[in-house]
PDB file of N, CA and C in Angstrom:
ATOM      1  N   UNK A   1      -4.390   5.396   2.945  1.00  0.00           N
ATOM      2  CA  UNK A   1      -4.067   4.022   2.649  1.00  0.00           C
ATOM      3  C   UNK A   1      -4.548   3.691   1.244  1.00  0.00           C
ATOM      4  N   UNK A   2      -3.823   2.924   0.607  1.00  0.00           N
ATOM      5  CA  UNK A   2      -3.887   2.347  -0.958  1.00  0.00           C
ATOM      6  C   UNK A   2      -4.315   1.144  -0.797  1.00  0.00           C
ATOM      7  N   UNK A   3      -5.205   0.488  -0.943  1.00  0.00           N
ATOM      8  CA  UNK A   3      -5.712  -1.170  -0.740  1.00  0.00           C
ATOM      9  C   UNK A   3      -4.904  -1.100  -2.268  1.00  0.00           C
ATOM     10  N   UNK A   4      -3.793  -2.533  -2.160  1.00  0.00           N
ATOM     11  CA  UNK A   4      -2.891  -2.979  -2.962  1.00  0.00           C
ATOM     12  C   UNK A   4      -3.951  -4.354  -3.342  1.00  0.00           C
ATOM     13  N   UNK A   5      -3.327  -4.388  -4.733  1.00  0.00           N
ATOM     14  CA  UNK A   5      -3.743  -6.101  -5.344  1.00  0.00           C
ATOM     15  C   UNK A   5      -2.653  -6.479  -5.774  1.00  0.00           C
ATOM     16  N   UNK A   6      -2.373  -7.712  -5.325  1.00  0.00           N
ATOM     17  CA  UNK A   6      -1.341  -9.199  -5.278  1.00  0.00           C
ATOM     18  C   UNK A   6      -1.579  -9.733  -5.824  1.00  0.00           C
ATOM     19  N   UNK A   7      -0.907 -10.062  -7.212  1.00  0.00           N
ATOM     20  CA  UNK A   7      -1.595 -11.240  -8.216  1.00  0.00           C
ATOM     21  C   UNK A   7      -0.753 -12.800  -8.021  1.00  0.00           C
ATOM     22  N   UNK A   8      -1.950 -13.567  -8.301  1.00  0.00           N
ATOM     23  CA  UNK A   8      -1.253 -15.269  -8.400  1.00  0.00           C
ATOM     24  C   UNK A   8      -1.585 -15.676  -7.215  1.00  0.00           C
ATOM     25  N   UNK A   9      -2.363 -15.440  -6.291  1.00  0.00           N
ATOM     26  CA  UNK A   9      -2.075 -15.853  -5.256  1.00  0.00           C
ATOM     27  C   UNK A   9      -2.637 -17.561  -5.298  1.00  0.00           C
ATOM     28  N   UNK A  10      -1.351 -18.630  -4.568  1.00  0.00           N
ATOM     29  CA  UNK A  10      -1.765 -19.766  -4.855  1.00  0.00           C
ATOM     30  C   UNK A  10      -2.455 -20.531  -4.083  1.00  0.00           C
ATOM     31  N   UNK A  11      -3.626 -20.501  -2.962  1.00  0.00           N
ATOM     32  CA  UNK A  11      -4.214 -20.685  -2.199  1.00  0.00           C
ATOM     33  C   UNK A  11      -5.835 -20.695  -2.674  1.00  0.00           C
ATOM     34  N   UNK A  12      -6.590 -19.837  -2.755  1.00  0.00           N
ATOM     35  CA  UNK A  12      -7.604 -19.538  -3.190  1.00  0.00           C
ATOM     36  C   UNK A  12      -7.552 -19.157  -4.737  1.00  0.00           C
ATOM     37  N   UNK A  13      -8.288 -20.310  -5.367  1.00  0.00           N
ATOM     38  CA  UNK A  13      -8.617 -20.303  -6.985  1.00  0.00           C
ATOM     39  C   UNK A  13      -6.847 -19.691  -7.636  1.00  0.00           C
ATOM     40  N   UNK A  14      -6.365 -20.278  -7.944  1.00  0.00           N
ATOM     41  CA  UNK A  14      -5.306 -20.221  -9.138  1.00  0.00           C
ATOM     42  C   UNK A  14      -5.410 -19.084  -9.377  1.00  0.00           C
ATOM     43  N   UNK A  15      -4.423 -18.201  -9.764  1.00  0.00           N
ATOM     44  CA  UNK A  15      -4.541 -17.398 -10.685  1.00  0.00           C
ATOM     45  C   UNK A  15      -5.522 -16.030  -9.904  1.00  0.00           C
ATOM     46  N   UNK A  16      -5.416 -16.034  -9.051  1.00  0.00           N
ATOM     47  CA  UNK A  16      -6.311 -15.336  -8.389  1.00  0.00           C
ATOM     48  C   UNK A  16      -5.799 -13.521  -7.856  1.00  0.00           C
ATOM     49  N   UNK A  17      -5.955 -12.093  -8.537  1.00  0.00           N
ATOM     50  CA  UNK A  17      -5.415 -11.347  -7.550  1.00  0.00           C
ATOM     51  C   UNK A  17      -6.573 -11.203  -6.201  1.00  0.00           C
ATOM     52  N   UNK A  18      -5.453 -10.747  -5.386  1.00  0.00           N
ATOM     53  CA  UNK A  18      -6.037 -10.734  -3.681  1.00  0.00           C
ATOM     54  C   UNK A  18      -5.302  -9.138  -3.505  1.00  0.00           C
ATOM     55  N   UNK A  19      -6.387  -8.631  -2.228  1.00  0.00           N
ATOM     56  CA  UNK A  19      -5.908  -7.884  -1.493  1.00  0.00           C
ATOM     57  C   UNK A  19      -5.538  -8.501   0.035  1.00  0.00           C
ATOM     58  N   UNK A  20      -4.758  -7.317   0.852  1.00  0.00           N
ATOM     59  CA  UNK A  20      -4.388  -7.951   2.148  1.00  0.00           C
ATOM     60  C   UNK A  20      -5.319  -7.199   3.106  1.00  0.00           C
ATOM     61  N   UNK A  21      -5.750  -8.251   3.922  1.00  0.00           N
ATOM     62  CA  UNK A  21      -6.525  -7.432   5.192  1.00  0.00           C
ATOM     63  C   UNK A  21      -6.070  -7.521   6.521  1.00  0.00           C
ATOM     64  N   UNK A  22      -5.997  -6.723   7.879  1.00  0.00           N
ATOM     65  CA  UNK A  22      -5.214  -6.952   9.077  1.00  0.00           C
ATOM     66  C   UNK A  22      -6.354  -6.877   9.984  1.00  0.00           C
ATOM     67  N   UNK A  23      -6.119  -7.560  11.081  1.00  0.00           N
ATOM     68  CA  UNK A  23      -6.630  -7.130  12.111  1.00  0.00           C
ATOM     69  C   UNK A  23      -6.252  -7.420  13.502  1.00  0.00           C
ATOM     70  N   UNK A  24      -5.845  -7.957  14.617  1.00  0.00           N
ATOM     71  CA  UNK A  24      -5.994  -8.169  15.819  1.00  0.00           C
ATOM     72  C   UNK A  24      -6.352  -9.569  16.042  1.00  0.00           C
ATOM     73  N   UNK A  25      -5.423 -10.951  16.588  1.00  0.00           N
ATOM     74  CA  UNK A  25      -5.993 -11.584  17.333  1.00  0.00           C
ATOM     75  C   UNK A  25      -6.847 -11.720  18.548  1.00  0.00           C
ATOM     76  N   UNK A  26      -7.731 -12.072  19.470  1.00  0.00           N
ATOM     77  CA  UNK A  26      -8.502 -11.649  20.405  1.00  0.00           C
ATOM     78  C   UNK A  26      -7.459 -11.788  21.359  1.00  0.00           C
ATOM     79  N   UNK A  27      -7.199 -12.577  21.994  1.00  0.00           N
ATOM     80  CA  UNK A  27      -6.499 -12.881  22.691  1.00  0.00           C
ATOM     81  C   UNK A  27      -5.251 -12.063  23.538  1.00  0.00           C
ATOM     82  N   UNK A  28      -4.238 -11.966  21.959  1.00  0.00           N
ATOM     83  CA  UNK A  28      -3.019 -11.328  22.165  1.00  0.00           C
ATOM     84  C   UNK A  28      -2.929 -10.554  21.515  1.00  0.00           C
ATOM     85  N   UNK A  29      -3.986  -9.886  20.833  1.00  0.00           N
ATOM     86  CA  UNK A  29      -3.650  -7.987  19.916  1.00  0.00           C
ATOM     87  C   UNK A  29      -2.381  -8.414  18.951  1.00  0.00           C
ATOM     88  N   UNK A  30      -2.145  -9.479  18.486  1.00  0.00           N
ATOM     89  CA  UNK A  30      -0.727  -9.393  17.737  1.00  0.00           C
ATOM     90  C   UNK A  30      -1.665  -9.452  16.274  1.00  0.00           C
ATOM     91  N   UNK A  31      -1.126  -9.027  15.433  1.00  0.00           N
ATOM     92  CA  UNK A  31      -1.390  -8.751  13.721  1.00  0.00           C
ATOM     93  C   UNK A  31      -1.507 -10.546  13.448  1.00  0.00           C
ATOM     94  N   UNK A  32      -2.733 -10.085  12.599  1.00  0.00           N
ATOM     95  CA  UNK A  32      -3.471 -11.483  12.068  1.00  0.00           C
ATOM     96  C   UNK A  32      -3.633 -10.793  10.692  1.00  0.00           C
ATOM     97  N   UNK A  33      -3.688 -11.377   9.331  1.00  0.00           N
ATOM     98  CA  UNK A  33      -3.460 -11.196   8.069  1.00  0.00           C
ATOM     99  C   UNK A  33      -4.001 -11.885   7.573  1.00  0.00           C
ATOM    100  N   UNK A  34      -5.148 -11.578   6.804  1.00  0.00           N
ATOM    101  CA  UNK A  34      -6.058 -12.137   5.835  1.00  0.00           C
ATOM    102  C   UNK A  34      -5.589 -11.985   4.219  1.00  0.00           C
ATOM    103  N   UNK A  35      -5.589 -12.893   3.473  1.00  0.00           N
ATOM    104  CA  UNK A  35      -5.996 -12.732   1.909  1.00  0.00           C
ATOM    105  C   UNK A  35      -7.744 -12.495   1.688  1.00  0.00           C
ATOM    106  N   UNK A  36      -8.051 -11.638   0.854  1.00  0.00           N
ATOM    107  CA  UNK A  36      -8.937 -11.150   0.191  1.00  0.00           C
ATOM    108  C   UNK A  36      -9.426 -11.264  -1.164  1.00  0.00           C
ATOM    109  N   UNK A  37      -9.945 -12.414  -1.353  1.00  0.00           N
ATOM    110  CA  UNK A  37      -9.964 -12.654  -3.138  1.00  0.00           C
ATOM    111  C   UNK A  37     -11.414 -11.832  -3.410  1.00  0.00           C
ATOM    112  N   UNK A  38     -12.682 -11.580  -2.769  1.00  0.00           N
ATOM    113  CA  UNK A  38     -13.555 -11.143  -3.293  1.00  0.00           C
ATOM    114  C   UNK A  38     -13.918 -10.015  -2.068  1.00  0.00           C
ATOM    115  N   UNK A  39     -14.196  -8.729  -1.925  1.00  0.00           N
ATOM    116  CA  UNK A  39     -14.581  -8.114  -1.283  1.00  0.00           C
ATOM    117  C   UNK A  39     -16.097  -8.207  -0.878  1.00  0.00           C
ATOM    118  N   UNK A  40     -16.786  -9.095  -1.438  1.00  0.00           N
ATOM    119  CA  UNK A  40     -18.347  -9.195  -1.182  1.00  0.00           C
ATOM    120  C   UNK A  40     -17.858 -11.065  -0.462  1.00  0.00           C
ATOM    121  N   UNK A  41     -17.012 -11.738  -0.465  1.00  0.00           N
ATOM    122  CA  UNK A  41     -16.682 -12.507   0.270  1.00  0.00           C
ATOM    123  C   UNK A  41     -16.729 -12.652   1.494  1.00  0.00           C
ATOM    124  N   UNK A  42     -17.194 -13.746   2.469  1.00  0.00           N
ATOM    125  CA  UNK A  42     -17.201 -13.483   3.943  1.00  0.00           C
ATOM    126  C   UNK A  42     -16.124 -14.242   4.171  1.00  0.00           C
ATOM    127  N   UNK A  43     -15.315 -13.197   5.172  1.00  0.00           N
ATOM    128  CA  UNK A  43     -14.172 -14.200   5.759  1.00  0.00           C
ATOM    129  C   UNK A  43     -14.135 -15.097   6.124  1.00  0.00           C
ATOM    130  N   UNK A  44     -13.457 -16.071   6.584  1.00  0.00           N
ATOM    131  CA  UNK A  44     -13.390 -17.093   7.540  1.00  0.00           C
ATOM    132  C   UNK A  44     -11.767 -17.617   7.872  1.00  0.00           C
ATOM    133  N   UNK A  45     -11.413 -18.198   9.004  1.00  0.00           N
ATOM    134  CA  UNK A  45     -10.423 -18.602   9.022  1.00  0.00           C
ATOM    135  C   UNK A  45      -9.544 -18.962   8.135  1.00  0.00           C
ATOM    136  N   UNK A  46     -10.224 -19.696   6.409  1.00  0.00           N
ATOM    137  CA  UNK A  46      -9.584 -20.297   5.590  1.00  0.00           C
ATOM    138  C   UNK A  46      -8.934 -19.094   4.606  1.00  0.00           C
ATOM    139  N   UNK A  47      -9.195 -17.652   5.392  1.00  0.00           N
ATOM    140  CA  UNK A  47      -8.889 -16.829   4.755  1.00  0.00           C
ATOM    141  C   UNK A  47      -7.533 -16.049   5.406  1.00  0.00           C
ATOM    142  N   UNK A  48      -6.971 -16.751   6.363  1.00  0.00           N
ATOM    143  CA  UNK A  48      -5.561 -16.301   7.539  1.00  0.00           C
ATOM    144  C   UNK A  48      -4.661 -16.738   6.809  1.00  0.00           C
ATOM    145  N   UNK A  49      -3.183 -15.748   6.351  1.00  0.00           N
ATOM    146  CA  UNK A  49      -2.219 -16.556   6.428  1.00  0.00           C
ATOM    147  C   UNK A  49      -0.849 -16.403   7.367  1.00  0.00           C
ATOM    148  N   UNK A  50      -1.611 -15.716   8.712  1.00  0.00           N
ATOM    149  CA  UNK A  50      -0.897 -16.197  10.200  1.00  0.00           C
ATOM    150  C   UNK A  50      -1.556 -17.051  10.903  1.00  0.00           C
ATOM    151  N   UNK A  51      -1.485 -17.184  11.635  1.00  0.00           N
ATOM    152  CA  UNK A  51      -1.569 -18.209  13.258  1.00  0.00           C
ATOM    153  C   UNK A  51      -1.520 -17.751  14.404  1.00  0.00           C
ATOM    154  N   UNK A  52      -2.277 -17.820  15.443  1.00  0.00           N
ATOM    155  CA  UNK A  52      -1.838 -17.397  16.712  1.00  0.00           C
ATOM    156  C   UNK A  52      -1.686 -18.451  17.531  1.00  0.00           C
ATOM    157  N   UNK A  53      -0.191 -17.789  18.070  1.00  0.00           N
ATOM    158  CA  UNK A  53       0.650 -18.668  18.440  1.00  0.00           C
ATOM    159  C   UNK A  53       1.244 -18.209  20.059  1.00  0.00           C
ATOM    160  N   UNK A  54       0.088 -17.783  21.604  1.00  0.00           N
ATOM    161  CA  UNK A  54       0.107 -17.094  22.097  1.00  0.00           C
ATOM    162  C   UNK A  54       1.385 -17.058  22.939  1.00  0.00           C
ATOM    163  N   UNK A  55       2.145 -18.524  23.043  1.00  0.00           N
ATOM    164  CA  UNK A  55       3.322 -18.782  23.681  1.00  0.00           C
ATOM    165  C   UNK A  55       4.252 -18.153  23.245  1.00  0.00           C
ATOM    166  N   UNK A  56       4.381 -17.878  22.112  1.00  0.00           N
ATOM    167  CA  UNK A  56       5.891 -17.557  21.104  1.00  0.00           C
ATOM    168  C   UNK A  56       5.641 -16.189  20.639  1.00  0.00           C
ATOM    169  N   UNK A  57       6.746 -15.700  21.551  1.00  0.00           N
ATOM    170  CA  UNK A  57       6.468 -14.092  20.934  1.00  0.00           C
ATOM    171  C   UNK A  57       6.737 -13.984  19.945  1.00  0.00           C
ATOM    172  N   UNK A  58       7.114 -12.731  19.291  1.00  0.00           N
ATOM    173  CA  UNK A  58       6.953 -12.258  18.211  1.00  0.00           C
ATOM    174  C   UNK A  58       8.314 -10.383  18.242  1.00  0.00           C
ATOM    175  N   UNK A  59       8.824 -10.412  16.762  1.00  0.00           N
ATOM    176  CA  UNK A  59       9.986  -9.553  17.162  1.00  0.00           C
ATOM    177  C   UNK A  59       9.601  -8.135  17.312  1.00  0.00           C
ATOM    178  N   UNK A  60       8.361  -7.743  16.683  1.00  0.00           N
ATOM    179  CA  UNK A  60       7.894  -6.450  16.823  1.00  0.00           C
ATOM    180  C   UNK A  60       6.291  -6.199  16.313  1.00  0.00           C
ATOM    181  N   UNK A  61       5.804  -5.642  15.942  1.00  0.00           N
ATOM    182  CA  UNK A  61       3.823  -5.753  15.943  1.00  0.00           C
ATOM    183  C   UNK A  61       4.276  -5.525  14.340  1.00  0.00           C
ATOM    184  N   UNK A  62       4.698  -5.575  13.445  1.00  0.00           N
ATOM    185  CA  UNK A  62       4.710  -5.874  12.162  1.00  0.00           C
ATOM    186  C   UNK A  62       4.708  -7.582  12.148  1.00  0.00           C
ATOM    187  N   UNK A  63       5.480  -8.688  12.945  1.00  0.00           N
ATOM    188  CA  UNK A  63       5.816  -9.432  12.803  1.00  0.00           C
ATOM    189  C   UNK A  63       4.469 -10.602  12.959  1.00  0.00           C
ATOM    190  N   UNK A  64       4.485 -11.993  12.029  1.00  0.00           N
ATOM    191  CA  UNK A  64       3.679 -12.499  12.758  1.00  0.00           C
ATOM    192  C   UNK A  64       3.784 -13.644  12.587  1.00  0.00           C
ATOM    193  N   UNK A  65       3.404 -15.139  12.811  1.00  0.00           N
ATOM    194  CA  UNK A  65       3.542 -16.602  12.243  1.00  0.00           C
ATOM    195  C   UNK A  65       2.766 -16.984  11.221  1.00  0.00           C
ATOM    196  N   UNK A  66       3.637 -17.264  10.108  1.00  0.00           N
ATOM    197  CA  UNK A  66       2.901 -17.474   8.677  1.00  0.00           C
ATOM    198  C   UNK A  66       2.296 -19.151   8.928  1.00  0.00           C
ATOM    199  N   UNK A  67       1.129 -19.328   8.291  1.00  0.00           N
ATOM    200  CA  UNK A  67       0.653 -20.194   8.658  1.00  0.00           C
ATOM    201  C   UNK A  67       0.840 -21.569   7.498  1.00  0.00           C
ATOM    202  N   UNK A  68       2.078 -21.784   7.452  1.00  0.00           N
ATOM    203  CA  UNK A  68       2.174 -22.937   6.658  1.00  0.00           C
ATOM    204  C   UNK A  68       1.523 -23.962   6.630  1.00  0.00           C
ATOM    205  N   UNK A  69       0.806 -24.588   7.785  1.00  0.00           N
ATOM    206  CA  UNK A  69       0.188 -25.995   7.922  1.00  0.00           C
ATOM    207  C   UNK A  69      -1.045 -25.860   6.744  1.00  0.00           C
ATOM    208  N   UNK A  70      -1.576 -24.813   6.956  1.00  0.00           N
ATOM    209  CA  UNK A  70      -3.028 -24.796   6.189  1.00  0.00           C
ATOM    210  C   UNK A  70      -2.758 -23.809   4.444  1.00  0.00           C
ATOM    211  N   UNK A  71      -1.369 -23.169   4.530  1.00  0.00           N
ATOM    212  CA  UNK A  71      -0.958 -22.296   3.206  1.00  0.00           C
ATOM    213  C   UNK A  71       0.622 -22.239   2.933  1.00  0.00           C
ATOM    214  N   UNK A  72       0.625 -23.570   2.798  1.00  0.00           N
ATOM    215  CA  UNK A  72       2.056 -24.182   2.419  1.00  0.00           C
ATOM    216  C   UNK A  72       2.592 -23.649   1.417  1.00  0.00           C
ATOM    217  N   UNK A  73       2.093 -23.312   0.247  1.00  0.00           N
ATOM    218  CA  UNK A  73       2.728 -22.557  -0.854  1.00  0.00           C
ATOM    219  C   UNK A  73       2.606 -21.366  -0.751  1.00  0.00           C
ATOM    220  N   UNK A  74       1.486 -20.793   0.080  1.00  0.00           N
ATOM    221  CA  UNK A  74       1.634 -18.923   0.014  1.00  0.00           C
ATOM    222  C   UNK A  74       2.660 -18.129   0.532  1.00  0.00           C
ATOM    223  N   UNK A  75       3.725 -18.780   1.832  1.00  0.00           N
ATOM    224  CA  UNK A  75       4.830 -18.313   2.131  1.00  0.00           C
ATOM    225  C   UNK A  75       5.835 -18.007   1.086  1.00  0.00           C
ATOM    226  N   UNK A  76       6.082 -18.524   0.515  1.00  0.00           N
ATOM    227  CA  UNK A  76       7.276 -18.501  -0.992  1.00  0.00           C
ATOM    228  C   UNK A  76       6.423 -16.919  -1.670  1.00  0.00           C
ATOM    229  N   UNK A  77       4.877 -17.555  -1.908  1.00  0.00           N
ATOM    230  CA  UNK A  77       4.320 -16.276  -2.695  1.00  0.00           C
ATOM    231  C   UNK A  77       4.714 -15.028  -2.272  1.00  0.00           C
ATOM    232  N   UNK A  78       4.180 -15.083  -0.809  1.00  0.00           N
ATOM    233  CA  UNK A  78       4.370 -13.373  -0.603  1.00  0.00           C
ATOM    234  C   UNK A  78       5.608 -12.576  -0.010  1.00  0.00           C
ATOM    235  N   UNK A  79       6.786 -13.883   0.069  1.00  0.00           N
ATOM    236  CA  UNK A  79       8.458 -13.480   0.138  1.00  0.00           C
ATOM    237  C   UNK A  79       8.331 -12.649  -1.231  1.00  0.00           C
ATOM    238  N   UNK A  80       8.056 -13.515  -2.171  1.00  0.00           N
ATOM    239  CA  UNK A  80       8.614 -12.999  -3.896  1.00  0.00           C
ATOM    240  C   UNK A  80       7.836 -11.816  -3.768  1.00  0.00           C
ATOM    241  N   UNK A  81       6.804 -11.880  -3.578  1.00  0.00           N
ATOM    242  CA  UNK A  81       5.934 -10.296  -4.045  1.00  0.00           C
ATOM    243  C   UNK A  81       6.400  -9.285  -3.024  1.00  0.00           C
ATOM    244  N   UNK A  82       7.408  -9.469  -2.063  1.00  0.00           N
ATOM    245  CA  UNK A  82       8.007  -8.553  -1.296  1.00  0.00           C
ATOM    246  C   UNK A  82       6.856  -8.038  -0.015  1.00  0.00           C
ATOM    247  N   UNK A  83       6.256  -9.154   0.070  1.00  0.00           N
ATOM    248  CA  UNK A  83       5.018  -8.609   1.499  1.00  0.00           C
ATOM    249  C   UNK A  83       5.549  -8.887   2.357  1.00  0.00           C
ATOM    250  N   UNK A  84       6.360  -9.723   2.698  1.00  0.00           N
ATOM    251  CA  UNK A  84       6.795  -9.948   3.895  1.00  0.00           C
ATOM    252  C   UNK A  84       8.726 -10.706   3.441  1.00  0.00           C
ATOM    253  N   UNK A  85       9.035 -10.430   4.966  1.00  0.00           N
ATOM    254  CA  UNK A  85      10.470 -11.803   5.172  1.00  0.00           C
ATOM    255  C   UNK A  85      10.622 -12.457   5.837  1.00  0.00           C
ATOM    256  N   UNK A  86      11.489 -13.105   6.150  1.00  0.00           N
ATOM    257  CA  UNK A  86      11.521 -14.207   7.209  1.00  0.00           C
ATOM    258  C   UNK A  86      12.590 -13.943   7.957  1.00  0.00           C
ATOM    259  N   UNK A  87      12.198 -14.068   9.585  1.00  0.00           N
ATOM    260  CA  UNK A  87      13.107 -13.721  10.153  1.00  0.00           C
ATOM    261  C   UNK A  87      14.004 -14.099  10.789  1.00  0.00           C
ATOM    262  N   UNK A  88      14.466 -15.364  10.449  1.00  0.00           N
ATOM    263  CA  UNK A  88      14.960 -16.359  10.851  1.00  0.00           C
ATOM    264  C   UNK A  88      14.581 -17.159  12.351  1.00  0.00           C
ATOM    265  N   UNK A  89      13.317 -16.831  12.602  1.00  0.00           N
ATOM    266  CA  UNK A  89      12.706 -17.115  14.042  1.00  0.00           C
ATOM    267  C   UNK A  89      11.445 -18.229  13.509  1.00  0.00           C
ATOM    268  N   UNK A  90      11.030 -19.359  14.709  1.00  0.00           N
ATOM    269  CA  UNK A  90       9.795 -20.329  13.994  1.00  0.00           C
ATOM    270  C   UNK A  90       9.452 -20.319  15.335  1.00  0.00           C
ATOM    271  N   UNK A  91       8.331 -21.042  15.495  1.00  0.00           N
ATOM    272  CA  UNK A  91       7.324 -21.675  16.422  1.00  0.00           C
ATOM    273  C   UNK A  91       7.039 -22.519  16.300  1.00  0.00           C
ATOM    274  N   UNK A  92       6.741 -23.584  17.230  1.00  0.00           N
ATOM    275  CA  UNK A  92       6.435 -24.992  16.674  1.00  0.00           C
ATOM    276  C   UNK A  92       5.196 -25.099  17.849  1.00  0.00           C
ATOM    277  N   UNK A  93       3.952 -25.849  17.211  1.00  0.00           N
ATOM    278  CA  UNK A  93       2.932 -26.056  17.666  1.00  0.00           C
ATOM    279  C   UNK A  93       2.101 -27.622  17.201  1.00  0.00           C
ATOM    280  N   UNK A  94       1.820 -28.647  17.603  1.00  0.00           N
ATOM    281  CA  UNK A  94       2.188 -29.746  17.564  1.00  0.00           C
ATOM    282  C   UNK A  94       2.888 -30.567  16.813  1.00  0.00           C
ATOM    283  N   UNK A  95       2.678 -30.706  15.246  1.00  0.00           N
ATOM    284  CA  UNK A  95       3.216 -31.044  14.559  1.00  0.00           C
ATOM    285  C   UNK A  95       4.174 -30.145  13.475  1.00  0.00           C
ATOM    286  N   UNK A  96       3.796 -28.895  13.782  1.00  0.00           N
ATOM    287  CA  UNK A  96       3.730 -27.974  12.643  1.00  0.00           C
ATOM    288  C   UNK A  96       4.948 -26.700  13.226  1.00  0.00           C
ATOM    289  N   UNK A  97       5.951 -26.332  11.933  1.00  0.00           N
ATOM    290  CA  UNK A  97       6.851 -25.330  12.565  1.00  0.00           C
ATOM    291  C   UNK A  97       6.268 -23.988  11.514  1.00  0.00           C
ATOM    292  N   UNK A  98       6.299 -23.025  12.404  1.00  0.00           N
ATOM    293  CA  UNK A  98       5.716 -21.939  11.416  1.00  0.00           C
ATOM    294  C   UNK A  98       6.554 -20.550  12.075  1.00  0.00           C
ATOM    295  N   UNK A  99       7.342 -20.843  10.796  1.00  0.00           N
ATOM    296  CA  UNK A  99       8.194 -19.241  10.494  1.00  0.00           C
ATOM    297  C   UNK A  99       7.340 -17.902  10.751  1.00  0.00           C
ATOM    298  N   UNK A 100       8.409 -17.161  11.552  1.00  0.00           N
ATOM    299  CA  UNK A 100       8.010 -15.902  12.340  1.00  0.00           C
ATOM    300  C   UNK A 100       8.301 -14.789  10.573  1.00  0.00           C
ATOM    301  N   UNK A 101       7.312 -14.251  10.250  1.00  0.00           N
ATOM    302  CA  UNK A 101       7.835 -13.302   9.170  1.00  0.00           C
ATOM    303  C   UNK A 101       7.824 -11.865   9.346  1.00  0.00           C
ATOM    304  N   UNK A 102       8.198 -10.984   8.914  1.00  0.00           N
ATOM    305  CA  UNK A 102       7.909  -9.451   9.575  1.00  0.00           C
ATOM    306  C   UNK A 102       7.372  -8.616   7.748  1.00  0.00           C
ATOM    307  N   UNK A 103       6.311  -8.731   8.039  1.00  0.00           N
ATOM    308  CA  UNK A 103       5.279  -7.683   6.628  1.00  0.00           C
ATOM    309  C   UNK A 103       6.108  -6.262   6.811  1.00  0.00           C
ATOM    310  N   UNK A 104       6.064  -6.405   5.067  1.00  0.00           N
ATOM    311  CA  UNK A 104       6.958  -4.888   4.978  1.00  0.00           C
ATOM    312  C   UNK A 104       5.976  -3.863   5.205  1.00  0.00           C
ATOM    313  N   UNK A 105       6.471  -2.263   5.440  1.00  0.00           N
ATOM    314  CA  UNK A 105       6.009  -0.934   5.535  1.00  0.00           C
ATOM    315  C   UNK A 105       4.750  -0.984   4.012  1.00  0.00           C
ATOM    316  N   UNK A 106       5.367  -1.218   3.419  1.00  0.00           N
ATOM    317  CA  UNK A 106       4.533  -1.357   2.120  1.00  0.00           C
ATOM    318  C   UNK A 106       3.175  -1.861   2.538  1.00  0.00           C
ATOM    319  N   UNK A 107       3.263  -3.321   2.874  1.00  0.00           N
ATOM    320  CA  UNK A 107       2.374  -4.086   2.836  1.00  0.00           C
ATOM    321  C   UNK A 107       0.854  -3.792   3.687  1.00  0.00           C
ATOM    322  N   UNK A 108       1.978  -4.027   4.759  1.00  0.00           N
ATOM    323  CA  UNK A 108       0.928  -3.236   6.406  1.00  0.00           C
ATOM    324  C   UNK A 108      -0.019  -2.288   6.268  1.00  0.00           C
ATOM    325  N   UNK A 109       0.953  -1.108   5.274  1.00  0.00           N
ATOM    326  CA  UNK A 109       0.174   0.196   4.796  1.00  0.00           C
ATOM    327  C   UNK A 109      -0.933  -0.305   4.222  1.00  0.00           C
ATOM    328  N   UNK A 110      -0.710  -0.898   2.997  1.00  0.00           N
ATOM    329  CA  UNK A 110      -1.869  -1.306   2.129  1.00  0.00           C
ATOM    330  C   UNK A 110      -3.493  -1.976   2.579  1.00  0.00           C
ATOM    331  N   UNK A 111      -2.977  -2.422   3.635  1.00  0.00           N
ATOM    332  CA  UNK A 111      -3.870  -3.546   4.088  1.00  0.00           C
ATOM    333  C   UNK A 111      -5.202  -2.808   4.374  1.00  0.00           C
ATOM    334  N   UNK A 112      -6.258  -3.186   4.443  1.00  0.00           N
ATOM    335  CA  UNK A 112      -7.513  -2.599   5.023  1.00  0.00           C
ATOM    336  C   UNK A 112      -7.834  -3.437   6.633  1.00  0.00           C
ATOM    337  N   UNK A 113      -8.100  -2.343   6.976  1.00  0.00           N
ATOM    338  CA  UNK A 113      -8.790  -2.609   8.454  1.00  0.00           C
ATOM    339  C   UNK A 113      -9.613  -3.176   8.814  1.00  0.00           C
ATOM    340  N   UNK A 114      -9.660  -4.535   9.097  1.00  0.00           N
ATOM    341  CA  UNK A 114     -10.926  -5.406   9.695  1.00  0.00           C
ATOM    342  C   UNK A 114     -11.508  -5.179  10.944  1.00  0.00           C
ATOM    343  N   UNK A 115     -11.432  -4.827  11.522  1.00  0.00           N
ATOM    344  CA  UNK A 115     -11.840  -4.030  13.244  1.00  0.00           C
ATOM    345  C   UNK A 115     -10.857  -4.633  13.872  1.00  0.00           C
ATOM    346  N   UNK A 116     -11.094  -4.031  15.263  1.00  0.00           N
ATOM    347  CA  UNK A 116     -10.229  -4.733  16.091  1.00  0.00           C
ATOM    348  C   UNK A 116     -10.763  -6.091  16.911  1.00  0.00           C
ATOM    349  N   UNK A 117     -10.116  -7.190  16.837  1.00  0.00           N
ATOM    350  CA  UNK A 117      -9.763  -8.263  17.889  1.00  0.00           C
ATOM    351  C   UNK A 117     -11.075  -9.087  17.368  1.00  0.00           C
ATOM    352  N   UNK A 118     -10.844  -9.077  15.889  1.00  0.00           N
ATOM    353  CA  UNK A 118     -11.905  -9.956  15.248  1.00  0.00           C
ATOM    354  C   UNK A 118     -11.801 -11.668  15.404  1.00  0.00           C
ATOM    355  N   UNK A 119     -10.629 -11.783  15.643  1.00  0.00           N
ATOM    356  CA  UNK A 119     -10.256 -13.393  15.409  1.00  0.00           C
ATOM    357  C   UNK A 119     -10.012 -13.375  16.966  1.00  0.00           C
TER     358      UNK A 119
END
């Protein structure tokens, strides 16, 4: 595996490159996706840009719900940088509709391993 860097990311500090990190929701084992701006950084939720969304499946274990409510502009980001697409599938969870996306082969690869069933 190649830990990739993503530049611009518009969420955390402007101008910022990030790596991608994966791991396991607790719950439902479906792919949860972190941005990574500092590797001596401690995660936290504000660092997801899926959702678990345990009602609404999902089209295959690449796939997952981008979390627009809390990273409204990072969806556009990581279409363009080719990390992910959209699959023409959403979820809606109270107020909020959040597009089902499927992370490319590329991306997935890149990602570093957070353990399993961290979130």
């Amino acid at each position: 595996m190649n830990i990739r860097t993503w530049p611009n990311f518009p969420d955390i500090r402007a101008g910022e490159n990030v790596s991608l990190g994966k791991t396991t929701y607790f719950g439902d084992k479906r792919l949860a996706v972190f941005v990574i701006g500092d590797p001596a950084e401690e995660l936290t939720c504000r660092n997801l840009i899926t959702t678990c969304l345990p009602n609404s499946s999902v089209t295959n274990p690449n796939c997952a719900y981008f979390d627009t409510r809390n990273h409204p502009a990072a969806l556009q980001w990581a279409i363009d940088q080719g990390i992910c697409r959209l699959t023409g599938r959403s979820a809606y969870s109270d107020y909020c509709t959040y597009p089902e996306v499927e992370f490319t082969q590329e991306a997935v690869q890149s990602m570093a391993t957070l353990g399993s069933s961290a979130i």
